[in-house]
PDB file of N, CA and C in Angstrom:
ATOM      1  N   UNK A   1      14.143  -3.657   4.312  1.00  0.00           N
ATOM      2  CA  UNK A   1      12.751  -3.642   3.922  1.00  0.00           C
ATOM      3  C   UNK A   1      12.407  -2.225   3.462  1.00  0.00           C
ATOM      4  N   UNK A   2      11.533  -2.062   2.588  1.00  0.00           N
ATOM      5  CA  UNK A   2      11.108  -1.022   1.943  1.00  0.00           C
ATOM      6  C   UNK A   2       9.875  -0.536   2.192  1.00  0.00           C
ATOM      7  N   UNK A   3       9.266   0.400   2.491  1.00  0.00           N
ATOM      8  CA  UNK A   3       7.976   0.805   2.483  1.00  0.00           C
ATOM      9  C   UNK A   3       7.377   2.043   1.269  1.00  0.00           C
ATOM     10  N   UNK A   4       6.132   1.132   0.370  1.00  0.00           N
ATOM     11  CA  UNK A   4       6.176   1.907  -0.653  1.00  0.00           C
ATOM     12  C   UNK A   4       5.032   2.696  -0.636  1.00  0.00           C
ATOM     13  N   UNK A   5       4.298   3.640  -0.792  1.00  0.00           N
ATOM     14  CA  UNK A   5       2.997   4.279  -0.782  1.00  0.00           C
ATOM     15  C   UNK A   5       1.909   4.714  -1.740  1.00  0.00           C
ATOM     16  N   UNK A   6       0.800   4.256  -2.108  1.00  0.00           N
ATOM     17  CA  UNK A   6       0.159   4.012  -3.306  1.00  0.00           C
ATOM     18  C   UNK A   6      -1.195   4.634  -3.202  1.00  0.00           C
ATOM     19  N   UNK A   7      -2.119   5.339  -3.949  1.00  0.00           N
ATOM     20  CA  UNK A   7      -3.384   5.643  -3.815  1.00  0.00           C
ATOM     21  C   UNK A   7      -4.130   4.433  -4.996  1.00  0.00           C
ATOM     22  N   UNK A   8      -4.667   4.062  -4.587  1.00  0.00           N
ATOM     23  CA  UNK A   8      -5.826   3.358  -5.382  1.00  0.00           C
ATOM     24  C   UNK A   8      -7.023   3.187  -5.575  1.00  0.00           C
ATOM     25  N   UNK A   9      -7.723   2.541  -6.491  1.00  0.00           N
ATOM     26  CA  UNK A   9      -9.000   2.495  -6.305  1.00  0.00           C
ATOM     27  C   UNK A   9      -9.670   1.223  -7.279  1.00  0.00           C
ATOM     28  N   UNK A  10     -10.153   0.631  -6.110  1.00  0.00           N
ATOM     29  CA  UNK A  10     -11.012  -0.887  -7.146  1.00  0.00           C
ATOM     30  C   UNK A  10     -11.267  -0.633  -8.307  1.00  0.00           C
ATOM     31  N   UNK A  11     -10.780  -1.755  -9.092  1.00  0.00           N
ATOM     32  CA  UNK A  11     -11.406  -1.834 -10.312  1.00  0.00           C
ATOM     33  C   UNK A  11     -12.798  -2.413 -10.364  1.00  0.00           C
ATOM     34  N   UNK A  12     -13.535  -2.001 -11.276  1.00  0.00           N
ATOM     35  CA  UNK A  12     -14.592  -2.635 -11.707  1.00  0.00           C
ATOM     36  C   UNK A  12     -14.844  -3.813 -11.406  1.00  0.00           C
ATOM     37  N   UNK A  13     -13.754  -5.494 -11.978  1.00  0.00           N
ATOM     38  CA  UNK A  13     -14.432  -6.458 -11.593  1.00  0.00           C
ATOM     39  C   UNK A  13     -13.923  -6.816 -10.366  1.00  0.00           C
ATOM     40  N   UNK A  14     -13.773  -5.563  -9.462  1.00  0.00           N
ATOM     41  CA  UNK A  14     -12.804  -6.289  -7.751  1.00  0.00           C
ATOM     42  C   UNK A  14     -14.238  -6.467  -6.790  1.00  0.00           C
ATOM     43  N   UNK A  15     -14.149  -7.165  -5.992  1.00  0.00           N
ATOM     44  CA  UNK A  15     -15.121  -7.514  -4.768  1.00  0.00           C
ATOM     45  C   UNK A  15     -15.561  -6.457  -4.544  1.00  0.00           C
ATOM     46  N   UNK A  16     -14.517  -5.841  -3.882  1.00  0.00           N
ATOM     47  CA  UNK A  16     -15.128  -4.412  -3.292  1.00  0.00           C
ATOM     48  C   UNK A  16     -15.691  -2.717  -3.883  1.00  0.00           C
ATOM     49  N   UNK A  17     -15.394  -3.354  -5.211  1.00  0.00           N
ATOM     50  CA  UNK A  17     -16.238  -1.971  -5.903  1.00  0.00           C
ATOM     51  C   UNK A  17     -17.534  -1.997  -5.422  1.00  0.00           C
ATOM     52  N   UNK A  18     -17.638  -0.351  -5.554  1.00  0.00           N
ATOM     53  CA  UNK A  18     -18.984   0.108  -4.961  1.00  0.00           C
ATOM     54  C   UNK A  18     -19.276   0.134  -3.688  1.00  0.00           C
ATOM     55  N   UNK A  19     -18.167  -0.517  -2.608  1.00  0.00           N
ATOM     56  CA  UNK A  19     -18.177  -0.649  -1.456  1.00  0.00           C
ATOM     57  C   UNK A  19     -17.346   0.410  -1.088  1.00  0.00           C
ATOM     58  N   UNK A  20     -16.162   1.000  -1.255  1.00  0.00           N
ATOM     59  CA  UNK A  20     -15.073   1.751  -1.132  1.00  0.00           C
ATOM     60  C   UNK A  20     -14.821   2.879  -2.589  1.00  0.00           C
ATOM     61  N   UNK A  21     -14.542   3.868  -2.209  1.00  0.00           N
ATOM     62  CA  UNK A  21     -13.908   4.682  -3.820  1.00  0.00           C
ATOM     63  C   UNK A  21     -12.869   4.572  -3.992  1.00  0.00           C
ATOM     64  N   UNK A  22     -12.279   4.397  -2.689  1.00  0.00           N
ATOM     65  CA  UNK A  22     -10.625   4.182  -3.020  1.00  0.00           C
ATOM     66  C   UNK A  22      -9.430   4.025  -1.927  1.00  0.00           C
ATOM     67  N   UNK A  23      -8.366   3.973  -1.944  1.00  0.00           N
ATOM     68  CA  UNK A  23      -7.513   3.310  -0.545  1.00  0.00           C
ATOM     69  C   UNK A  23      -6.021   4.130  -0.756  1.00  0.00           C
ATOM     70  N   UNK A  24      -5.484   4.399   0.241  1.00  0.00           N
ATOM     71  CA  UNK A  24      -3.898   4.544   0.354  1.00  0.00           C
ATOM     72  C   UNK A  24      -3.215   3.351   0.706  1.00  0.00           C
ATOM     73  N   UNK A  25      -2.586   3.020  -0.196  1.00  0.00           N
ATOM     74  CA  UNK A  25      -2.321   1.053   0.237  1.00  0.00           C
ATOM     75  C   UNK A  25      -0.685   1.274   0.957  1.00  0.00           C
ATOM     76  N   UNK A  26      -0.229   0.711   1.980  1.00  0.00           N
ATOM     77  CA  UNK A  26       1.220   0.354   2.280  1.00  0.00           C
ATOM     78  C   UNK A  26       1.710  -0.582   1.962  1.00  0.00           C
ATOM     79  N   UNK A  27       2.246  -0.880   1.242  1.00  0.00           N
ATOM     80  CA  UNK A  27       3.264  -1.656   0.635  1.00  0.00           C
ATOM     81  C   UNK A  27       4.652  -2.139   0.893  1.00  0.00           C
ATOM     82  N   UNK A  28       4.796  -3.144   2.561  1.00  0.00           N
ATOM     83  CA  UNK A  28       6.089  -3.712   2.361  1.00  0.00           C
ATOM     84  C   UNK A  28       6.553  -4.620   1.876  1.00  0.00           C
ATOM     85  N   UNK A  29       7.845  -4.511   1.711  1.00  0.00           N
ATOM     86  CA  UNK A  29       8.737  -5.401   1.121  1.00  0.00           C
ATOM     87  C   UNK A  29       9.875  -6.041   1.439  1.00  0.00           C
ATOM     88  N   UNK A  30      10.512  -7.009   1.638  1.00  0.00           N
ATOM     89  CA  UNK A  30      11.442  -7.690   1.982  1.00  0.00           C
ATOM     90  C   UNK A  30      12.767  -7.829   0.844  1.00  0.00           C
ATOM     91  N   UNK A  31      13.169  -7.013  -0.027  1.00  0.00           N
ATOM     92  CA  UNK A  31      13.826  -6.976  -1.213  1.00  0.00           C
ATOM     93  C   UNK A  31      15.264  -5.993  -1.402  1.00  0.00           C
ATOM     94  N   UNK A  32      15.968  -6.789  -2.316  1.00  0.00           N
ATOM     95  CA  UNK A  32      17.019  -5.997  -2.191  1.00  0.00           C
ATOM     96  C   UNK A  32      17.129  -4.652  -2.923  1.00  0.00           C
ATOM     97  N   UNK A  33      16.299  -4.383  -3.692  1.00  0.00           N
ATOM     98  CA  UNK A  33      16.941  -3.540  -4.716  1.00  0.00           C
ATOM     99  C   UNK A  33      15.743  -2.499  -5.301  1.00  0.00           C
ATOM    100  N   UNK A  34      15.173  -1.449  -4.699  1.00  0.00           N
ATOM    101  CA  UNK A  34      13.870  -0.639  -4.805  1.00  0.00           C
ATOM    102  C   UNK A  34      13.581  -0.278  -5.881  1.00  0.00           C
ATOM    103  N   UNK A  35      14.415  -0.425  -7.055  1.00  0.00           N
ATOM    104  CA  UNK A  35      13.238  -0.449  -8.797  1.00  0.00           C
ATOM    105  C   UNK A  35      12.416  -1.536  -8.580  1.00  0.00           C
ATOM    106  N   UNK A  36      13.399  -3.048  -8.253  1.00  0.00           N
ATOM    107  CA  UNK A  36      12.561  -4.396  -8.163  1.00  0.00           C
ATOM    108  C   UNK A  36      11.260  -4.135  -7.545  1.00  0.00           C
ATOM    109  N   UNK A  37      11.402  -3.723  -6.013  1.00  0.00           N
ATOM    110  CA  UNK A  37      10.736  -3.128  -5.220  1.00  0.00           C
ATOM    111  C   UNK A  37       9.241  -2.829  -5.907  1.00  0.00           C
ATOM    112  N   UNK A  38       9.655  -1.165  -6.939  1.00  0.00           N
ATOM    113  CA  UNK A  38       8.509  -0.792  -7.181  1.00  0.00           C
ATOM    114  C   UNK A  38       7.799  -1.464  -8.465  1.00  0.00           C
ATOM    115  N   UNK A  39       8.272  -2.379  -9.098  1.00  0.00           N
ATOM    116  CA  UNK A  39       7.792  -3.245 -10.048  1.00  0.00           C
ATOM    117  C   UNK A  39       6.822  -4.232  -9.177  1.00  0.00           C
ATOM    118  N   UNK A  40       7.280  -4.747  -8.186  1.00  0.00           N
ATOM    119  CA  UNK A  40       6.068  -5.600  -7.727  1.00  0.00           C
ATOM    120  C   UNK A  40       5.404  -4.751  -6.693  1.00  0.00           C
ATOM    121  N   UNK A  41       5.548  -3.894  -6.175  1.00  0.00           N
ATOM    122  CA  UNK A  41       4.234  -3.411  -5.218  1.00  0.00           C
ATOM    123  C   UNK A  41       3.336  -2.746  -6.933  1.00  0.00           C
ATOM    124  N   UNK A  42       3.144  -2.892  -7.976  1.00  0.00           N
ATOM    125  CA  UNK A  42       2.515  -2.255  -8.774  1.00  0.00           C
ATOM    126  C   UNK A  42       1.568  -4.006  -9.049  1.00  0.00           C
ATOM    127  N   UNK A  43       2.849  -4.928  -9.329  1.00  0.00           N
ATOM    128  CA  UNK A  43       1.978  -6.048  -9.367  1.00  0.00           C
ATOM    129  C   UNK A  43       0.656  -6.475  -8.517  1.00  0.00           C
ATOM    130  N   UNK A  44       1.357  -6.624  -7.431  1.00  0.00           N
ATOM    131  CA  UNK A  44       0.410  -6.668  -6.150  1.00  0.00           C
ATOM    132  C   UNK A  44      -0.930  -6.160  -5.977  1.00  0.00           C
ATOM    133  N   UNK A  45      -0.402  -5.180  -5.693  1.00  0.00           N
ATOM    134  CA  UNK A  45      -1.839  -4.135  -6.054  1.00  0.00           C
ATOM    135  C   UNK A  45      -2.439  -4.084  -6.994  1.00  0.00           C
ATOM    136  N   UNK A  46      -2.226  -4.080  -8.192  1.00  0.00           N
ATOM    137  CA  UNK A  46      -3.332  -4.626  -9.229  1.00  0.00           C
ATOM    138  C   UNK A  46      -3.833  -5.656  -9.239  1.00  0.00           C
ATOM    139  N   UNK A  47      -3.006  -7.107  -8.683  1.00  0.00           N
ATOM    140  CA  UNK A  47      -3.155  -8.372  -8.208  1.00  0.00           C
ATOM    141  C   UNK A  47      -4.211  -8.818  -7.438  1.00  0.00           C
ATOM    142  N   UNK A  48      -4.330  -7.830  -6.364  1.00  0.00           N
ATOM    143  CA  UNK A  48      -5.574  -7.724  -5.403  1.00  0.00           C
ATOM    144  C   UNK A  48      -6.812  -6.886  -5.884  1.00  0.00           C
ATOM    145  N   UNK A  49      -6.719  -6.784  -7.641  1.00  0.00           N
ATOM    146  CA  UNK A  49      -8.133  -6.000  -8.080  1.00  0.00           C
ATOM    147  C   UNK A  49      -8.138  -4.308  -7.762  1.00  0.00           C
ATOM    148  N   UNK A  50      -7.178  -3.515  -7.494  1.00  0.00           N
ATOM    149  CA  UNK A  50      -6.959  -2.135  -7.579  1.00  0.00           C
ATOM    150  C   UNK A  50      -6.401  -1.337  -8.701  1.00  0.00           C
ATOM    151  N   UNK A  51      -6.503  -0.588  -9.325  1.00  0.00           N
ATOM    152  CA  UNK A  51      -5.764   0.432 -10.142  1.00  0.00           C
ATOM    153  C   UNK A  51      -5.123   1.548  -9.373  1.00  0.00           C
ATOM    154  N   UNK A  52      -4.015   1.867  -9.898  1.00  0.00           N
ATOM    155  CA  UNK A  52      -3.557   2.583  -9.113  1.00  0.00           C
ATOM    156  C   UNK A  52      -3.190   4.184  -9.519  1.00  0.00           C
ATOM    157  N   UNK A  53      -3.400   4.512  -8.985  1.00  0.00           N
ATOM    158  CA  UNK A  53      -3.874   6.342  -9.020  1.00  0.00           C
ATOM    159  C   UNK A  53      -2.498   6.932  -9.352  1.00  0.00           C
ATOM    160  N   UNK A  54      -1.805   6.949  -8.064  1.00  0.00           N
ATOM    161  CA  UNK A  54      -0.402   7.397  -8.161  1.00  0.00           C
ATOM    162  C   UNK A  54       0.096   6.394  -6.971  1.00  0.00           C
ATOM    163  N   UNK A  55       1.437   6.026  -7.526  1.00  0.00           N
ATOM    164  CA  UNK A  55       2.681   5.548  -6.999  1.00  0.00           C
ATOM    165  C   UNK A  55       3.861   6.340  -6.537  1.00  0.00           C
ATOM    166  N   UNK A  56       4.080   7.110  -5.292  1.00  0.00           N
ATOM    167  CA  UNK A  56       4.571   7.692  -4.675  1.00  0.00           C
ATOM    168  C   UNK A  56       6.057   7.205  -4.822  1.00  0.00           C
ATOM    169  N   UNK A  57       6.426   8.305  -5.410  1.00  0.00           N
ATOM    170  CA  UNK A  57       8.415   8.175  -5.652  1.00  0.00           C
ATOM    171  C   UNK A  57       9.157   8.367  -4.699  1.00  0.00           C
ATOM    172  N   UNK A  58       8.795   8.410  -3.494  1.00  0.00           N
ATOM    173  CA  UNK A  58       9.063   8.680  -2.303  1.00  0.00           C
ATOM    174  C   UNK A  58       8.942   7.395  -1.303  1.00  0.00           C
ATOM    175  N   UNK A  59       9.901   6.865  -1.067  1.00  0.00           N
ATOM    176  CA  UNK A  59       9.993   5.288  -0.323  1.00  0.00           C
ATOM    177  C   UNK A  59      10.604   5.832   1.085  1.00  0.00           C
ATOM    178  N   UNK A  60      10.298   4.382   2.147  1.00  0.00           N
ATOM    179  CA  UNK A  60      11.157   4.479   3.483  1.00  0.00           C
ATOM    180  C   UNK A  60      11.484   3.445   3.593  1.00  0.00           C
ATOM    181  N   UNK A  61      12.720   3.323   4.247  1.00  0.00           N
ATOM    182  CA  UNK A  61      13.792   2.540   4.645  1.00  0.00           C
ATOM    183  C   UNK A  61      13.488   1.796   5.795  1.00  0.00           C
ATOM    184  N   UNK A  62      13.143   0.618   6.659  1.00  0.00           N
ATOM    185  CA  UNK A  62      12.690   0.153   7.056  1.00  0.00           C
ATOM    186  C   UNK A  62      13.977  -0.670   8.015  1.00  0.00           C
ATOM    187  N   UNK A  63      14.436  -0.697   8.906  1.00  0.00           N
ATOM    188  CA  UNK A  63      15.672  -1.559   9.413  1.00  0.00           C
ATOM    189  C   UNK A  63      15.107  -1.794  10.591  1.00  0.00           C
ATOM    190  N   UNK A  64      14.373  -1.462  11.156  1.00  0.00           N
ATOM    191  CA  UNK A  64      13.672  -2.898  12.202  1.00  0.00           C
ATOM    192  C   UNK A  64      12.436  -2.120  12.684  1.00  0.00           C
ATOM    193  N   UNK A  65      11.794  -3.025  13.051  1.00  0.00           N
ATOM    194  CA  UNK A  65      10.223  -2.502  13.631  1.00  0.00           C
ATOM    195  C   UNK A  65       9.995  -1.109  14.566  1.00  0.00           C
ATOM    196  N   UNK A  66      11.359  -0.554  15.039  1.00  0.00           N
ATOM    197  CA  UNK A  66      10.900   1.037  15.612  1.00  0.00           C
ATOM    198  C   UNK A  66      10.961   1.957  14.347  1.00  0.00           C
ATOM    199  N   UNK A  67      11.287   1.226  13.583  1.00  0.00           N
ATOM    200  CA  UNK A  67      11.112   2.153  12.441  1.00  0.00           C
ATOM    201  C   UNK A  67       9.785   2.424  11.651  1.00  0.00           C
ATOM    202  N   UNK A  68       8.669   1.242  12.274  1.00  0.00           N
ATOM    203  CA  UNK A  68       7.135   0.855  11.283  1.00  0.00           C
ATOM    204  C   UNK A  68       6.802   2.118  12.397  1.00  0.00           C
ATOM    205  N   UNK A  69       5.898   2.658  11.652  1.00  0.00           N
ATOM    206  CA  UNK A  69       4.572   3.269  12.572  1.00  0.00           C
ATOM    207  C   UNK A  69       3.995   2.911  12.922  1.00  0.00           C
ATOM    208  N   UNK A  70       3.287   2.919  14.544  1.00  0.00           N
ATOM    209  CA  UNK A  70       2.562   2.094  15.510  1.00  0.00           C
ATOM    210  C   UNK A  70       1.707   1.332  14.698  1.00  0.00           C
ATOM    211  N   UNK A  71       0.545   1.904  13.494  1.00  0.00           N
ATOM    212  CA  UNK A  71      -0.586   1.372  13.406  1.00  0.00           C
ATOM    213  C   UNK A  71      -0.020  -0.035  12.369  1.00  0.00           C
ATOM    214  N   UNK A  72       1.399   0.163  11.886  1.00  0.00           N
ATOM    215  CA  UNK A  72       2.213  -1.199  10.750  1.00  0.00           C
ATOM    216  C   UNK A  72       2.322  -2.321  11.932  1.00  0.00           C
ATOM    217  N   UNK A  73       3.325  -2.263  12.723  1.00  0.00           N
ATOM    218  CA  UNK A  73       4.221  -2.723  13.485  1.00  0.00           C
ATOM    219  C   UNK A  73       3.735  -4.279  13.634  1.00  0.00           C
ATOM    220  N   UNK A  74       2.036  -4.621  13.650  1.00  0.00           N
ATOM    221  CA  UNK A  74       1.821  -5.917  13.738  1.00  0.00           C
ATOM    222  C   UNK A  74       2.174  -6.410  12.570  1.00  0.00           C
ATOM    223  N   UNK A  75       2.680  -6.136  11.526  1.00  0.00           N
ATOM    224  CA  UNK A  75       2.773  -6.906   9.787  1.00  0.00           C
ATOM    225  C   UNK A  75       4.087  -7.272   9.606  1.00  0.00           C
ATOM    226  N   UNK A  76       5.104  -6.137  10.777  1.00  0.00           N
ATOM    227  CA  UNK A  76       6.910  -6.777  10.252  1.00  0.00           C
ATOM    228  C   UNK A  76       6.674  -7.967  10.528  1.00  0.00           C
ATOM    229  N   UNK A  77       6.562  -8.955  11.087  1.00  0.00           N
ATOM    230  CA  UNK A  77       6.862 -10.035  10.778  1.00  0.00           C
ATOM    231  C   UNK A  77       6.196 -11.041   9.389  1.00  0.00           C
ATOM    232  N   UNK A  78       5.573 -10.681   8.949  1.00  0.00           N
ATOM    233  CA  UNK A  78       4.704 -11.078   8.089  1.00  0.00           C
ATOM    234  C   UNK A  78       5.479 -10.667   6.793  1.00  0.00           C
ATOM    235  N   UNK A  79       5.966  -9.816   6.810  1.00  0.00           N
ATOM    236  CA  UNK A  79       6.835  -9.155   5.556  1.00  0.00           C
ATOM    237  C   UNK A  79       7.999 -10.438   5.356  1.00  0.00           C
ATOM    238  N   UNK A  80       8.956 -10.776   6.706  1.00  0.00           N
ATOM    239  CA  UNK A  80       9.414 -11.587   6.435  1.00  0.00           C
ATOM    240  C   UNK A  80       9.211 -13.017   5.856  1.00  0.00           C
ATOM    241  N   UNK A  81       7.649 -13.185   6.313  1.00  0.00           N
ATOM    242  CA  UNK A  81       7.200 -14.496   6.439  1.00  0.00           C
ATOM    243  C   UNK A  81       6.959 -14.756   5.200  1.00  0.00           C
ATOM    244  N   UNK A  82       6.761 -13.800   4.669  1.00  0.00           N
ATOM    245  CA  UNK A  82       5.782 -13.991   3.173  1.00  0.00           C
ATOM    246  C   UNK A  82       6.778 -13.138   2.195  1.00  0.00           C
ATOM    247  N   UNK A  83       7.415 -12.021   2.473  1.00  0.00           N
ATOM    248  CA  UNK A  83       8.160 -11.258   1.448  1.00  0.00           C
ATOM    249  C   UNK A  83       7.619  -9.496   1.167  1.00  0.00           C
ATOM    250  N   UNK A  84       6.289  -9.917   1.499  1.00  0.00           N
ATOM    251  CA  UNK A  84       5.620  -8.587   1.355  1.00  0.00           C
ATOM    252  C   UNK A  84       4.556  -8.797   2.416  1.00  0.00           C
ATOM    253  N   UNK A  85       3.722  -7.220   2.369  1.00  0.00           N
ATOM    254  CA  UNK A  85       2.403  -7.080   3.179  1.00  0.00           C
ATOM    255  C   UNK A  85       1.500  -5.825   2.395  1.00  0.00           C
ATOM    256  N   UNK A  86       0.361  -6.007   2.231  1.00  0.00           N
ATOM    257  CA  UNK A  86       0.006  -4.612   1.520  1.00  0.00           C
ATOM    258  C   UNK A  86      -1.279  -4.362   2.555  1.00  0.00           C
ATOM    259  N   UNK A  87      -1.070  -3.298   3.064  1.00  0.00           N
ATOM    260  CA  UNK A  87      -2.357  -3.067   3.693  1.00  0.00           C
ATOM    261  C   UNK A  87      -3.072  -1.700   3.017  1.00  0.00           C
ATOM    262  N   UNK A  88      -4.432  -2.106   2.698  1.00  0.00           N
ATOM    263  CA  UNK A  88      -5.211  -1.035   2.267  1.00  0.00           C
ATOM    264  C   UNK A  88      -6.317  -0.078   3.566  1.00  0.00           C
ATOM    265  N   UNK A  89      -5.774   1.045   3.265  1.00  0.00           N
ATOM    266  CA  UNK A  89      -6.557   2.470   4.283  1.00  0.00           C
ATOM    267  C   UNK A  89      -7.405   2.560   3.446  1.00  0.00           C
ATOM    268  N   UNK A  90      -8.414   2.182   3.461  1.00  0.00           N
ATOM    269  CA  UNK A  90      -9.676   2.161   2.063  1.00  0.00           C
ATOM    270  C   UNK A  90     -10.710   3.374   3.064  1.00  0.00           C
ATOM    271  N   UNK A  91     -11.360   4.290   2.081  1.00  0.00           N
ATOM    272  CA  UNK A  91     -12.428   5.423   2.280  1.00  0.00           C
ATOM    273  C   UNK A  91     -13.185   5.387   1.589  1.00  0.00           C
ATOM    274  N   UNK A  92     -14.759   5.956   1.386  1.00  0.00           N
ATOM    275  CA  UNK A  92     -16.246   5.479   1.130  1.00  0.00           C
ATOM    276  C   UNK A  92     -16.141   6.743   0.779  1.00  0.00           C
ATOM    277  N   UNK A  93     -15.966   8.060   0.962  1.00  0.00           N
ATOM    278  CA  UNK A  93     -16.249   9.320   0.626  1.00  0.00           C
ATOM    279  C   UNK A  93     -15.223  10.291   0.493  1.00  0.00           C
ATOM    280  N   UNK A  94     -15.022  11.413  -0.079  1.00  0.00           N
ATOM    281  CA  UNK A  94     -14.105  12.601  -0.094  1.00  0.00           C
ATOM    282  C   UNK A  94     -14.603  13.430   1.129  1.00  0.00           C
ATOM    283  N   UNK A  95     -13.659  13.607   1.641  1.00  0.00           N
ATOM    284  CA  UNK A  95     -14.101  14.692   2.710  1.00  0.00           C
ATOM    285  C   UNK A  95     -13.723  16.287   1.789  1.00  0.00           C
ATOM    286  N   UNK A  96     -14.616  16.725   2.254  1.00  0.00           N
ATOM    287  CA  UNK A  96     -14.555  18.176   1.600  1.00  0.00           C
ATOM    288  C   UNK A  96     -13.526  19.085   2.453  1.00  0.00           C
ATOM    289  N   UNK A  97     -12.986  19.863   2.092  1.00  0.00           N
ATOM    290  CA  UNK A  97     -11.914  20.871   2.859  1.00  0.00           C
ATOM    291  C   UNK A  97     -12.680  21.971   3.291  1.00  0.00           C
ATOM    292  N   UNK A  98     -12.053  22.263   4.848  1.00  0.00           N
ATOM    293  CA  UNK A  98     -13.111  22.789   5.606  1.00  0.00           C
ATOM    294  C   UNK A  98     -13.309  24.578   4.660  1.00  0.00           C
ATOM    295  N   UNK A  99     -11.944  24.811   4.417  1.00  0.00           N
ATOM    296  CA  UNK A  99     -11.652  26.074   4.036  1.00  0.00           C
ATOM    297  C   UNK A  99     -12.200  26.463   2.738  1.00  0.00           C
ATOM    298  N   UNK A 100     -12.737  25.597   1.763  1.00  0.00           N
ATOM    299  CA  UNK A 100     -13.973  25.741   0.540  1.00  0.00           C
ATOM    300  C   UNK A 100     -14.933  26.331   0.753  1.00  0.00           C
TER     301      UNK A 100
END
């Protein structure tokens, strides 16, 4: 399984515009071969009404659930079940940097 990492942000005609500015989406996958990989977590995510900002060239390797980070760990099975899981970390505002 693959874990891919994405910044996004609703499009115009998605539900949640205007509700959110934008999300860090996780993206697993159940697949053999990580070009395939990043061809459909691009689908997906646009699929669910997001554009996507940047697509992080930087993947993780996934070989069993001590490998998810606590806050994933309820979705490995779901990856199997279904093939994928995309969960969106969606935020309403920019936080400003304290040091500005």
């Amino acid at each position: 399984m693959y874990q891919i990492v994405a910044h996004a942000k609703p499009k115009k005609n998605s539900e949640i515009y205007g509700e959110v500015i934008g999300a860090y989406v996780a993206f697993f996958i159940d697949f053999k071969e990580i070009d395939g990989a990043f061809v459909l977590a691009k689908y997906y995510i646009e699929n669910e009404g997001w554009e996507i900002i940047e697509l992080e060239d930087e993947y993780f390797i996934i070989d069993s659930i001590e490998d998810m980070a606590d806050d994933y760990k309820q979705y490995y099975e779901e990856v199997f079940e279904y093939g994928y899981s995309l969960i969106f970390n969606t935020y309403d505002k920019i936080e400003e940097d304290e040091n500005e």
